[in-house]
C-alpha atoms as a PDB file:
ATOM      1  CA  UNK A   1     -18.464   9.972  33.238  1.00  0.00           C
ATOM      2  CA  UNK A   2     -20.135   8.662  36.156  1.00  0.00           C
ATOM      3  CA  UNK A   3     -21.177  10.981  39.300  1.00  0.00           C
ATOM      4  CA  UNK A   4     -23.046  11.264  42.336  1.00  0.00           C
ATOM      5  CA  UNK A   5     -25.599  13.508  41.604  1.00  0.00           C
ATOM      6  CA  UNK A   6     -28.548  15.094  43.943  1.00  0.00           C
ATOM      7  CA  UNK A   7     -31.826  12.579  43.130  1.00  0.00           C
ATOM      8  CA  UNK A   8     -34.752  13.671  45.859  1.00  0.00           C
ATOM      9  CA  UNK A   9     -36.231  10.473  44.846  1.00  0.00           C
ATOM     10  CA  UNK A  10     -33.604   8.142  45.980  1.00  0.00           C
ATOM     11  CA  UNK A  11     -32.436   6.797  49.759  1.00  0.00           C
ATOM     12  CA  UNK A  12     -29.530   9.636  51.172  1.00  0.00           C
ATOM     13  CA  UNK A  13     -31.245  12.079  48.469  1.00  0.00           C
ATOM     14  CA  UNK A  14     -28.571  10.671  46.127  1.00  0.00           C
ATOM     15  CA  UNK A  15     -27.863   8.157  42.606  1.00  0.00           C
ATOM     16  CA  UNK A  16     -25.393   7.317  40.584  1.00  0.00           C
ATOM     17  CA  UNK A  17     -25.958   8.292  36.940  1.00  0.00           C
ATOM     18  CA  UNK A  18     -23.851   9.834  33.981  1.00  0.00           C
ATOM     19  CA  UNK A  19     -23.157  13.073  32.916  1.00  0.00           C
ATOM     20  CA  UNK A  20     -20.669  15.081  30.246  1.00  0.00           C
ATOM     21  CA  UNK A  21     -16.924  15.243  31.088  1.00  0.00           C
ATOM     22  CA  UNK A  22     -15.723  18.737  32.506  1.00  0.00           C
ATOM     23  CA  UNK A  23     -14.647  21.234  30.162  1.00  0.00           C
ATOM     24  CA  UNK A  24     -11.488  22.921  31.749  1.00  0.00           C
ATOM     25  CA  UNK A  25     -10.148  26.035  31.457  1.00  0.00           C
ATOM     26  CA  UNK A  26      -6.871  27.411  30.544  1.00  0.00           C
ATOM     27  CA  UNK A  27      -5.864  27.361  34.122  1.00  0.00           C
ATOM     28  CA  UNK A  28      -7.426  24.677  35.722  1.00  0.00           C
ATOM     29  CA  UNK A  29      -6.197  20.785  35.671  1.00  0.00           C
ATOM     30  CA  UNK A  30      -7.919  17.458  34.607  1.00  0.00           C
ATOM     31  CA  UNK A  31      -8.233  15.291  37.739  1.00  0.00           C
ATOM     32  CA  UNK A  32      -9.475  11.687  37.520  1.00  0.00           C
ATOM     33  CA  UNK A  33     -10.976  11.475  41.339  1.00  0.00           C
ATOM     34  CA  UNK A  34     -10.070   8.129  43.265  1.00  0.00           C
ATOM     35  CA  UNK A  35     -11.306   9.301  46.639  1.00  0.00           C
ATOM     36  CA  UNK A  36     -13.933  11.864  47.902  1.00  0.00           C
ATOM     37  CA  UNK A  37     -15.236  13.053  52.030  1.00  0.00           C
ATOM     38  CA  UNK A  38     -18.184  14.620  53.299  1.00  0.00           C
ATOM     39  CA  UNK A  39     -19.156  16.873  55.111  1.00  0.00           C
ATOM     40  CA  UNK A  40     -22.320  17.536  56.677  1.00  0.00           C
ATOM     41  CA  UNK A  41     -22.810  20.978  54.989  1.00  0.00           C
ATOM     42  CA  UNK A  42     -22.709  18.714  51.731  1.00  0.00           C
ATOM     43  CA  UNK A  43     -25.217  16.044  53.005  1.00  0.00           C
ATOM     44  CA  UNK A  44     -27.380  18.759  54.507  1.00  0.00           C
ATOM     45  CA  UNK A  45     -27.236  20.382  50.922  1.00  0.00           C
ATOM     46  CA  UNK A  46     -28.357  17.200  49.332  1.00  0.00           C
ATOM     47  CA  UNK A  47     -31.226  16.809  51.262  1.00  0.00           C
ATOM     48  CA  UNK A  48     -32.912  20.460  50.876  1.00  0.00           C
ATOM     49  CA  UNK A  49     -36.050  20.106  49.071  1.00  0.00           C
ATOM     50  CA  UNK A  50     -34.396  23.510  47.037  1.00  0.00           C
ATOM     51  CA  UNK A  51     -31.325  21.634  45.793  1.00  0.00           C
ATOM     52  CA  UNK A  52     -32.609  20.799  42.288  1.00  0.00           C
ATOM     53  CA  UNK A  53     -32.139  17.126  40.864  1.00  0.00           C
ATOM     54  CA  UNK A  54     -28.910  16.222  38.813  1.00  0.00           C
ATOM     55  CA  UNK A  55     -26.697  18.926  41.263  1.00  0.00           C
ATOM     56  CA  UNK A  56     -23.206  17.601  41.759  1.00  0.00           C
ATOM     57  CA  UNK A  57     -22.051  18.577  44.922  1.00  0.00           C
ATOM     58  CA  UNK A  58     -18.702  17.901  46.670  1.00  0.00           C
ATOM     59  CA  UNK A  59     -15.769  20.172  47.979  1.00  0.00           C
ATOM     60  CA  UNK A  60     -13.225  17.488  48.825  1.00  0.00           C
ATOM     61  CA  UNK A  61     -11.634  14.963  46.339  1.00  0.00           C
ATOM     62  CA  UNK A  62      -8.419  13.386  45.800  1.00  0.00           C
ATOM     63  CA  UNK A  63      -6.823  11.932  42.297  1.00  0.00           C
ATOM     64  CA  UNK A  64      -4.607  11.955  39.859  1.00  0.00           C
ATOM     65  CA  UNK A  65      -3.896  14.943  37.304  1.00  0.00           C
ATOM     66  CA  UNK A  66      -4.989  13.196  33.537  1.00  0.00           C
ATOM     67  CA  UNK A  67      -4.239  16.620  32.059  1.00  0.00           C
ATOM     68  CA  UNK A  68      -2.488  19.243  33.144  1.00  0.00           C
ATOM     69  CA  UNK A  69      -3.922  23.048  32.643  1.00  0.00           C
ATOM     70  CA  UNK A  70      -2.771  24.351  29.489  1.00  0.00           C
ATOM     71  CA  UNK A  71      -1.625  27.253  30.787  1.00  0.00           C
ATOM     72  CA  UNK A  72       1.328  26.020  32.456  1.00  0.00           C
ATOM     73  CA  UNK A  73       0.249  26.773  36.010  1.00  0.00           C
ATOM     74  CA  UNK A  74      -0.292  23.821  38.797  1.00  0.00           C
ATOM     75  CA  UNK A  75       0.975  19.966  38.471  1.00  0.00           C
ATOM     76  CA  UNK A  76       1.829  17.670  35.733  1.00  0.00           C
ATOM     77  CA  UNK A  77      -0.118  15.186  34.124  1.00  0.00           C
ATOM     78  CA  UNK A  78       0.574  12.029  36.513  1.00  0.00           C
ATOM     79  CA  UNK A  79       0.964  13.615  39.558  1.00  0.00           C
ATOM     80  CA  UNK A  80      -1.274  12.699  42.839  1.00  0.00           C
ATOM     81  CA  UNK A  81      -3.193  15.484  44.457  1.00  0.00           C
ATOM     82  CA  UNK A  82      -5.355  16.893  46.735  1.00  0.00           C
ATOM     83  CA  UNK A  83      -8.521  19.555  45.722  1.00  0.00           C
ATOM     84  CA  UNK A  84     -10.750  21.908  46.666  1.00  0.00           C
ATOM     85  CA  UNK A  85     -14.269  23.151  45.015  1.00  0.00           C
ATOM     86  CA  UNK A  86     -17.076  22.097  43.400  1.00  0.00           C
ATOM     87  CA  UNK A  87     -18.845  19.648  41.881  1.00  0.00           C
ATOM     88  CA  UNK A  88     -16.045  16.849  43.695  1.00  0.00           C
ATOM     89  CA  UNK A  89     -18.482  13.379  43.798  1.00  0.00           C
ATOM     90  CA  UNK A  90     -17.467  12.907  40.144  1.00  0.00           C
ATOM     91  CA  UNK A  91     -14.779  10.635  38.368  1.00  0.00           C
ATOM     92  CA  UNK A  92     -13.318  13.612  36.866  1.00  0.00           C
ATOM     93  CA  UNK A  93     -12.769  17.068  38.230  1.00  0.00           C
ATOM     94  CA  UNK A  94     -11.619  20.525  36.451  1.00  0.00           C
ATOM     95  CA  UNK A  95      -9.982  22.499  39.352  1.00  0.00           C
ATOM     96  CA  UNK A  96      -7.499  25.671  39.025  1.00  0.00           C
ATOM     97  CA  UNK A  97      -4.063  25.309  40.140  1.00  0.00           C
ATOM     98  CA  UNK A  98      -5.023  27.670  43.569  1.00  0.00           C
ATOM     99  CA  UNK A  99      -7.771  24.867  44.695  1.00  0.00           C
ATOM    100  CA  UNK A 100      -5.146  22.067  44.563  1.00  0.00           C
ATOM    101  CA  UNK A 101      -2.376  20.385  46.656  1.00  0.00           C
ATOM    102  CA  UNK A 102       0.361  18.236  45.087  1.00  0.00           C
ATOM    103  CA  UNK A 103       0.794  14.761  47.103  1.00  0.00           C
ATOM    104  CA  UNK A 104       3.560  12.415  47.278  1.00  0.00           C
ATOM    105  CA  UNK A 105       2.741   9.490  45.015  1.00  0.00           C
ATOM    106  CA  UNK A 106       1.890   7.135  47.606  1.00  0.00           C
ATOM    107  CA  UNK A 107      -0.225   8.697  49.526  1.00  0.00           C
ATOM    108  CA  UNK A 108      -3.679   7.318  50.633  1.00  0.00           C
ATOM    109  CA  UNK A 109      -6.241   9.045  48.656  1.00  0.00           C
ATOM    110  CA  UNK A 110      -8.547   8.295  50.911  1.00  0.00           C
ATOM    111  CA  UNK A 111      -6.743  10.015  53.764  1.00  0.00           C
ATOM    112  CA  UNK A 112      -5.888  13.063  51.332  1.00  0.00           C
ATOM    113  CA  UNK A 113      -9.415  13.715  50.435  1.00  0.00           C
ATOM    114  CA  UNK A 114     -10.293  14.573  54.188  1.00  0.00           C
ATOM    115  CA  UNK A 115      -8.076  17.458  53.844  1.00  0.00           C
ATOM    116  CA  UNK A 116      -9.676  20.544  51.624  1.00  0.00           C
ATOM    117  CA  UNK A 117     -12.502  21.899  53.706  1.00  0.00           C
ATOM    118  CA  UNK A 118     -11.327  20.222  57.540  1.00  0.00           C
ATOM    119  CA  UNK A 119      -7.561  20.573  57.198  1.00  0.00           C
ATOM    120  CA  UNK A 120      -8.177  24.037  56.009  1.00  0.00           C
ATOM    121  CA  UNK A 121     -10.717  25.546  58.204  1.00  0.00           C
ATOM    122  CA  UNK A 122      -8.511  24.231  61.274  1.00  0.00           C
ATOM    123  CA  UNK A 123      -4.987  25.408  59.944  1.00  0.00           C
ATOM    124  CA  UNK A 124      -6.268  28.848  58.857  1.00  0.00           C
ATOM    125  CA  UNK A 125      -8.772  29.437  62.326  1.00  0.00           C
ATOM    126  CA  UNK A 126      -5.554  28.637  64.393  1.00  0.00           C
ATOM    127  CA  UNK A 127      -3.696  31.137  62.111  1.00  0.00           C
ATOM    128  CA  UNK A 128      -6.089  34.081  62.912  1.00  0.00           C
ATOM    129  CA  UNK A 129      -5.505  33.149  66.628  1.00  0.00           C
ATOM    130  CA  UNK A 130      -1.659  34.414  66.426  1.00  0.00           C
ATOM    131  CA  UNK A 131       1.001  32.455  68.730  1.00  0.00           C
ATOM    132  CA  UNK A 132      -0.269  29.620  70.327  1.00  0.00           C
ATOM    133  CA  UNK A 133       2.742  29.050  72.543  1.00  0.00           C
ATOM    134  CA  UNK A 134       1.752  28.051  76.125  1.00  0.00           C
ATOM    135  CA  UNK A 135      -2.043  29.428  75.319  1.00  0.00           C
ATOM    136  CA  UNK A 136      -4.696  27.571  76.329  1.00  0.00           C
ATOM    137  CA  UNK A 137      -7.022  27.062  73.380  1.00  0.00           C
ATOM    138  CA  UNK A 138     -10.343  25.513  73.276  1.00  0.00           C
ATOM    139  CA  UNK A 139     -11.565  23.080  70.328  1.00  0.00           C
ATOM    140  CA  UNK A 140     -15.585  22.177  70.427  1.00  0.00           C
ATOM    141  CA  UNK A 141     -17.203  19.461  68.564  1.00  0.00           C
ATOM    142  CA  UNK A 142     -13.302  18.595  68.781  1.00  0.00           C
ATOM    143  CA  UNK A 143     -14.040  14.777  67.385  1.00  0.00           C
ATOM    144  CA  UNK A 144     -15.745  15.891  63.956  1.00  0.00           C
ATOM    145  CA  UNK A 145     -13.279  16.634  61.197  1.00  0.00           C
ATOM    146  CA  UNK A 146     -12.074  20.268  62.039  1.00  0.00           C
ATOM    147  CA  UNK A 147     -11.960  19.352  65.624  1.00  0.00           C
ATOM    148  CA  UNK A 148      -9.356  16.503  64.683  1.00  0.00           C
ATOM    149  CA  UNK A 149      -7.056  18.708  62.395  1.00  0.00           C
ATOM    150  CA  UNK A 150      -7.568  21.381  65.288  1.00  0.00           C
ATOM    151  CA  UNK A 151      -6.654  19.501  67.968  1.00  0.00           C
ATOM    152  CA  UNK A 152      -3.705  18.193  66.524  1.00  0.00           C
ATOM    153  CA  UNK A 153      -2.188  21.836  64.585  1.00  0.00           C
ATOM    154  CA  UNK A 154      -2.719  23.456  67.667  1.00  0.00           C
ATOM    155  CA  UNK A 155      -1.060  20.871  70.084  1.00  0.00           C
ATOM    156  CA  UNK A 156       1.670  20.783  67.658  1.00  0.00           C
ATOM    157  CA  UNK A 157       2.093  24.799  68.165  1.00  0.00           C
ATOM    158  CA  UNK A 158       2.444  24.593  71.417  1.00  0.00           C
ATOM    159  CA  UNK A 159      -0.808  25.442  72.571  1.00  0.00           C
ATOM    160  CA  UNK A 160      -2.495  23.629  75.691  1.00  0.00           C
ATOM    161  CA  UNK A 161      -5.568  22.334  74.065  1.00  0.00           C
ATOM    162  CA  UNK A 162      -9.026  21.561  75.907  1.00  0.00           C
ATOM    163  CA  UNK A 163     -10.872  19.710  74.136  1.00  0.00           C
ATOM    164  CA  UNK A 164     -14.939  19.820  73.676  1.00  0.00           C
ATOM    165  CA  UNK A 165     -16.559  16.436  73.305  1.00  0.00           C
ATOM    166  CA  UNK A 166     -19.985  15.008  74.247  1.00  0.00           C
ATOM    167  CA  UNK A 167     -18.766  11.513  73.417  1.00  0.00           C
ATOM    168  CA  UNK A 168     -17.251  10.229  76.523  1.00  0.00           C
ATOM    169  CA  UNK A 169     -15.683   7.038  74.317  1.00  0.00           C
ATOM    170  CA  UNK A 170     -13.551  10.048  72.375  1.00  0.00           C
ATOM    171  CA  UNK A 171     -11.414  11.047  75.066  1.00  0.00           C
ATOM    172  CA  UNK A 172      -8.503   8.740  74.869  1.00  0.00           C
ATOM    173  CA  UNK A 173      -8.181   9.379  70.972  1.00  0.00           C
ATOM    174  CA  UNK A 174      -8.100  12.966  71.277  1.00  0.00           C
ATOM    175  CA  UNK A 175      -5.421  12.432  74.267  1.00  0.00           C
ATOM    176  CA  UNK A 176      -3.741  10.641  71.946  1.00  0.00           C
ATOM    177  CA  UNK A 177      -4.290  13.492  68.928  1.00  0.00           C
ATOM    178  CA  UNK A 178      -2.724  16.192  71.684  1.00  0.00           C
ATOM    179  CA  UNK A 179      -5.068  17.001  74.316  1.00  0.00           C
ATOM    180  CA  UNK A 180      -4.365  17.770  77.373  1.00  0.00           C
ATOM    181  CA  UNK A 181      -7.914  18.366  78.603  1.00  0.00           C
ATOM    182  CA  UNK A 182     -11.104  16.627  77.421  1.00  0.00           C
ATOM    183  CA  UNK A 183     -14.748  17.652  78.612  1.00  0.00           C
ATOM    184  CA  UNK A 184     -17.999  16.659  77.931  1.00  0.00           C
ATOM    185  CA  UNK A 185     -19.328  20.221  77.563  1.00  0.00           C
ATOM    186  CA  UNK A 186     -17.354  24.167  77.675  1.00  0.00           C
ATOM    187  CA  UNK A 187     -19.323  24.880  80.938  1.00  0.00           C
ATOM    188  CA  UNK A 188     -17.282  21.899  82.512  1.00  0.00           C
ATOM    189  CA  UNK A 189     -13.936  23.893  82.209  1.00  0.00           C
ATOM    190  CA  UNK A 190     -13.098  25.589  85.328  1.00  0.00           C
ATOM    191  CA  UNK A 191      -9.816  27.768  83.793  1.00  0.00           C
ATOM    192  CA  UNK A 192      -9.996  30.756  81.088  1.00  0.00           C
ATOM    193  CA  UNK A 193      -8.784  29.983  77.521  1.00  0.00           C
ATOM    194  CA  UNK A 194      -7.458  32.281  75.430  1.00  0.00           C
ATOM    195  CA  UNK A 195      -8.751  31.066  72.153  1.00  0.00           C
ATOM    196  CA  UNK A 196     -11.899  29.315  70.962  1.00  0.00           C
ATOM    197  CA  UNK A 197     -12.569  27.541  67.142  1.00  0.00           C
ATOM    198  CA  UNK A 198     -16.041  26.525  67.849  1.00  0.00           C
ATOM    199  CA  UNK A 199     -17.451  23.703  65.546  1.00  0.00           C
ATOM    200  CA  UNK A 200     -21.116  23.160  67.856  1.00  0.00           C
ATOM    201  CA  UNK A 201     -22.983  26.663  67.627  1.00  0.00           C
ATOM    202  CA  UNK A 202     -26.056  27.264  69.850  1.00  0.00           C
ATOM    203  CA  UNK A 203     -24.915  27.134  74.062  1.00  0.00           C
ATOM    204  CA  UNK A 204     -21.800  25.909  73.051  1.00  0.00           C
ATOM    205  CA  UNK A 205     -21.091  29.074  71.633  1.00  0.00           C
ATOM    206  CA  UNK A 206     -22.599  30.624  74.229  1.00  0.00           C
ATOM    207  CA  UNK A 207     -20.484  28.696  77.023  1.00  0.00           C
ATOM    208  CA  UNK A 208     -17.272  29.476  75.172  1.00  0.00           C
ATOM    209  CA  UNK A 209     -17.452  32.876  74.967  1.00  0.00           C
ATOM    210  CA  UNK A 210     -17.827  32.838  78.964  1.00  0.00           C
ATOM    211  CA  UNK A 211     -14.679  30.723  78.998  1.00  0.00           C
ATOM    212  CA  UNK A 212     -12.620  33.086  77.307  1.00  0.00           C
ATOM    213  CA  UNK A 213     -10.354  35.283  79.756  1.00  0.00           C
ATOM    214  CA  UNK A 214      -9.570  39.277  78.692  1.00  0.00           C
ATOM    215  CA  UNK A 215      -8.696  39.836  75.110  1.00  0.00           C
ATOM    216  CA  UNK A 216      -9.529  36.488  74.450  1.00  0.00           C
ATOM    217  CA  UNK A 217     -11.316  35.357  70.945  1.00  0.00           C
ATOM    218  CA  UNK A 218     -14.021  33.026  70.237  1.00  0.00           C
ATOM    219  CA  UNK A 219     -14.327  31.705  66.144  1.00  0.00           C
ATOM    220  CA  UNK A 220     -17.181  30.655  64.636  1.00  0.00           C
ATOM    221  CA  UNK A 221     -16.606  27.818  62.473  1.00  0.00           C
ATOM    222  CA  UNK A 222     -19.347  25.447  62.617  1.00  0.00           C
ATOM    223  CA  UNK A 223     -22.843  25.170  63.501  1.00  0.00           C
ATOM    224  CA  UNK A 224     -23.620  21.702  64.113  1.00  0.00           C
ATOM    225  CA  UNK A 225     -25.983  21.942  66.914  1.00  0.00           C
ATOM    226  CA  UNK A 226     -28.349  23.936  64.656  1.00  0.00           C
ATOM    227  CA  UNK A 227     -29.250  25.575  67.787  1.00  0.00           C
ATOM    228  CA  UNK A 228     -29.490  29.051  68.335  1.00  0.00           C
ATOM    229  CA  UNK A 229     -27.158  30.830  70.411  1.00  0.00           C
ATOM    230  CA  UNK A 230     -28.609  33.640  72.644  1.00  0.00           C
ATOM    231  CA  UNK A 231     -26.421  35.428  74.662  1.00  0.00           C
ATOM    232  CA  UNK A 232     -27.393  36.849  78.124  1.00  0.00           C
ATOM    233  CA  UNK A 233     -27.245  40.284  78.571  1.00  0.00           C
ATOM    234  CA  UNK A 234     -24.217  39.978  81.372  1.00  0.00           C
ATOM    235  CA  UNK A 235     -22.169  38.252  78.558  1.00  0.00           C
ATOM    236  CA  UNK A 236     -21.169  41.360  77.157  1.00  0.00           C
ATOM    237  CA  UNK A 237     -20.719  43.207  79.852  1.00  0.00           C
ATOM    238  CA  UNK A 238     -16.342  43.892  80.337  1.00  0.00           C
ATOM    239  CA  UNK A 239     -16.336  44.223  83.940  1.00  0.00           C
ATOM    240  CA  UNK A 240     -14.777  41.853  86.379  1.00  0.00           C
ATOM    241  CA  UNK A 241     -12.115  40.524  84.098  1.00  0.00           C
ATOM    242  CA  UNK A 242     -14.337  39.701  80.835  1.00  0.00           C
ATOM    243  CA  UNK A 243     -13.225  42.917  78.852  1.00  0.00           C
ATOM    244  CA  UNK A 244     -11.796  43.120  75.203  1.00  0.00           C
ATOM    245  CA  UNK A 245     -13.296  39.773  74.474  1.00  0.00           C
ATOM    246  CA  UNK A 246     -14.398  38.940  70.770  1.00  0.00           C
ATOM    247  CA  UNK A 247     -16.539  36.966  68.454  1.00  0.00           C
ATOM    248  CA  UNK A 248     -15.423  35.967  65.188  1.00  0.00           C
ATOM    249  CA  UNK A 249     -17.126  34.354  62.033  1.00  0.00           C
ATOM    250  CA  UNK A 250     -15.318  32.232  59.399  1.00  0.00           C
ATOM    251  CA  UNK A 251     -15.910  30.801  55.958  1.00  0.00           C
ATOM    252  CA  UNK A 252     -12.595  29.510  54.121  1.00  0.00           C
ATOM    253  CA  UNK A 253     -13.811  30.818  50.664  1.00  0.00           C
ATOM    254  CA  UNK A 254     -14.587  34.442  51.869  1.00  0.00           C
ATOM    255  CA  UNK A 255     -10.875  35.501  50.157  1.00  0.00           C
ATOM    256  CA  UNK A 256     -11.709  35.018  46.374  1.00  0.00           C
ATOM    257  CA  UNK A 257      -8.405  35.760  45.347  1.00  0.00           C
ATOM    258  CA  UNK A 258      -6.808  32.925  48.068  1.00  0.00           C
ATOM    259  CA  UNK A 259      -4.404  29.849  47.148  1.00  0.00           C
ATOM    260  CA  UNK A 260      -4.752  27.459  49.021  1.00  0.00           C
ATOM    261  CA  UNK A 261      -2.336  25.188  46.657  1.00  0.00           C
ATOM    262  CA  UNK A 262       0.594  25.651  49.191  1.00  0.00           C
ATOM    263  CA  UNK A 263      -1.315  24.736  52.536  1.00  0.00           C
ATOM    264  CA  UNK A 264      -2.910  21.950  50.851  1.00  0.00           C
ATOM    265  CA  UNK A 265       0.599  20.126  49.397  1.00  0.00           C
ATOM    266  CA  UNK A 266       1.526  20.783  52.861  1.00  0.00           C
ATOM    267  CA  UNK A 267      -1.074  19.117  54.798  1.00  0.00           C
ATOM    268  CA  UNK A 268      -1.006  16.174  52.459  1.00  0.00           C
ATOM    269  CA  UNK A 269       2.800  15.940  52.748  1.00  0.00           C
ATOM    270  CA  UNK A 270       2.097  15.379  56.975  1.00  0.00           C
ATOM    271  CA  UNK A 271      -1.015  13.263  56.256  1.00  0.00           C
ATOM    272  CA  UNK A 272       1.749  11.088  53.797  1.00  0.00           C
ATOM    273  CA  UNK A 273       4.099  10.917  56.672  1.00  0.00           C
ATOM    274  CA  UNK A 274       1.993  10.256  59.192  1.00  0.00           C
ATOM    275  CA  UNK A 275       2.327  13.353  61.542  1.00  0.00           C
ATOM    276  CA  UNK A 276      -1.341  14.113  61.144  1.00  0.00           C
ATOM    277  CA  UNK A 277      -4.540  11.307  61.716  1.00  0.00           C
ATOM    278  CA  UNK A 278      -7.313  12.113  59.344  1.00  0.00           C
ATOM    279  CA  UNK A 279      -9.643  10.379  61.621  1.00  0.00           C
ATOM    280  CA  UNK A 280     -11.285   8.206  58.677  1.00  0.00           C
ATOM    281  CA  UNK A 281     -13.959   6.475  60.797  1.00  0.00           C
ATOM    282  CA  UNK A 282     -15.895   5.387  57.695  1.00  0.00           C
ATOM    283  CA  UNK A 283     -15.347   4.466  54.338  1.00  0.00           C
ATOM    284  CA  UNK A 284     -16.741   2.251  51.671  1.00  0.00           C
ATOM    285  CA  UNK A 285     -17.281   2.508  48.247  1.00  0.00           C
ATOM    286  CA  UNK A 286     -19.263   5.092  46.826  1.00  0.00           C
ATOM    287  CA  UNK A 287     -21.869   2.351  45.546  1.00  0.00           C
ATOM    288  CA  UNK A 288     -22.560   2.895  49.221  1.00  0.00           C
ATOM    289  CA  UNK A 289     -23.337   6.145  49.028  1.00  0.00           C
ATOM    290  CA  UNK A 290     -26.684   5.990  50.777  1.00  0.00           C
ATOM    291  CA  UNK A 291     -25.537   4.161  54.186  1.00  0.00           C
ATOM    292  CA  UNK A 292     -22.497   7.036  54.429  1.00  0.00           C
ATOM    293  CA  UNK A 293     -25.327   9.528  54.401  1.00  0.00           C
ATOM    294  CA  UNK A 294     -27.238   8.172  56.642  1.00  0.00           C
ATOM    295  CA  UNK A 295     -24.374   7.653  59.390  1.00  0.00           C
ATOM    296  CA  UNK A 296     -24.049  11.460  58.916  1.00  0.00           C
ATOM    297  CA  UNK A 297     -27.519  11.928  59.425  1.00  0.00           C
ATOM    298  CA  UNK A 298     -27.723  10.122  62.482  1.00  0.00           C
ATOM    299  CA  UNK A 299     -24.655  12.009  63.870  1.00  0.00           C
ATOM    300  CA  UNK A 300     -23.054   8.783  64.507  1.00  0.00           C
ATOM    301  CA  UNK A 301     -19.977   9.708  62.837  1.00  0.00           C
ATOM    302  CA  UNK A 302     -16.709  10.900  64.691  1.00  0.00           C
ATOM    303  CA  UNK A 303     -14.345  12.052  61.897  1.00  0.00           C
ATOM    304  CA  UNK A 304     -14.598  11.602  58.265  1.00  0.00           C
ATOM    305  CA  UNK A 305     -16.456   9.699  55.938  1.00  0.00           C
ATOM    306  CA  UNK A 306     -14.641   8.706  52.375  1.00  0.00           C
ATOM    307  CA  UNK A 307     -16.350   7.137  49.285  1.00  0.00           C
ATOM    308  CA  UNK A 308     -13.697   5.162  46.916  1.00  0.00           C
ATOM    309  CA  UNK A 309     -13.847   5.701  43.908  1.00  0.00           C
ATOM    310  CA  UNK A 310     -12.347   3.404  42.499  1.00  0.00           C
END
């Protein structure tokens, strides 16, 4: 089969060569991939002198199940779906029935395979946060691909949502996603929130956390400033009205034993009906491979990028 595998000689650190068909296990199903998106964790991956030559990476894909898992657990053979793992730039895929969403047959691949890691991150984040009913919660870096699912979920719960986004030309679409506020920066918000899913890092972070009224909580999620965050010494102090106010970290694989099978045919059900936007602003063929990685690069990317497979 044919895969995108890491080449450090190559434009995007990337090349498309062959390599043996998956073996799967008992439990896990054969999926023929039609539609993959990155994310910057992937590309950043790619690009690390470390990452040795011939790694396939790739945690989101989308497809079709050519064999089910002998087992008996997960889809059918012919049914569309959504997955989550490894290994994803690939035409075919082994996953276990607890890394994969069923999706109604015609779906958008392309808008399924934004789901796994973005859809995820945001849905379980706002989980941890509790009822969002009439609380205001903060979204940073709210235009990338968590921000988007975040925005939306949470507006959807009930939950006022300011928005974080240095991109002025953004603000209408994520009005239009379910925010009530939009601002360049979280120092530019004048009222506490109650909840923060931070996708920036470095002041950000820092900013955030000084946003956040008593008892409020602050989740890590995403570091895309790669800057550090250093937090004054007064940040921490829970005097004048900044008491019982937390810092969480995140990482959507730190449960081994999750499934996220039922949250994933869910979110592809909405993306299928059109309740949710997966915010696709670019997608080509993954002959194109290189120019998708470089629009990552550049950080001229607002949403998701998909590669078609076929």
């Amino acid at each position: 089969m044919r895969a995108l595998v890491v080449d450090h000689t190559s434009p995007g650190h990337l090349s498309l060569t062959d390599i043996p068909d998956p073996r799967p296990a008992a439990h896990e199903a054969l999926v023929r991939v039609e539609a993959v998106s990155l994310n910057f964790g992937e590309i950043h991956g790619a690009i690390h002198p470390e990452t040795p030559d011939g790694t396939v990476l790739g945690w989101d894909a989308a497809g079709v199940v050519v064999r089910a898992a002998t087992d008996g657990s997960g889809p059918a053979e012919g049914e569309r779906v959504v997955t989550l793992g490894e290994s994803g730039w690939s035409e075919l895929r082994a996953v276990p029935a607890t890394l994969l969403g069923t999706a109604p047959e015609d779906a958008d691949p392309g808008a399924l395979s934004t789901i796994p890691v973005a859809g995820l991150s945001a849905l379980h984040v706002l989980r941890r946060m509790g009822p969002l009913l009439g609380r205001r919660v903060m979204v940073t870096g709210a235009s990338g691909g968590v921000g988007r699912y975040a925005v939306q979920l949470a507006a959807r719960a009930g939950a006022h949502v300011v928005a974080i986004s240095r991109n002025p030309a953004q603000a209408d679409g994520l009005r239009a996603l379910g925010a009530h506020e939009v601002h360049p920066e979280p120092a530019a918000v004048r009222q506490p929130v109650s909840a923060v899913l931070d996708n920036v890092g470095g002041p950000y972070l820092v900013d955030a956390f000084a946003a956040l009224s008593p008892g409020g909580s602050l989740f890590s999620v995403g570091r895309s400033s790669e800057a550090d965050a250093v937090l004054p010494p007064d940040a921490l102090r829970g005097d004048q009205g900044r008491h019982d106010r937390s810092i969480h970290t995140f990482f959507l694989f730190g449960d081994p034993a999750a499934d996220f099978s039922t949250d994933l045919t869910w979110l592809a059900g909405e993306i299928a009906a059109g309740r949710l936007d997966p915010g696709i602003s670019w997608r080509g063929p993954w002959t194109r491979h290189s120019e998708a990685v470089q629009v990552l690069l550049d950080r001229r990317l607002h949403g998701k990028a998909v590669l078609d497979l076929a």
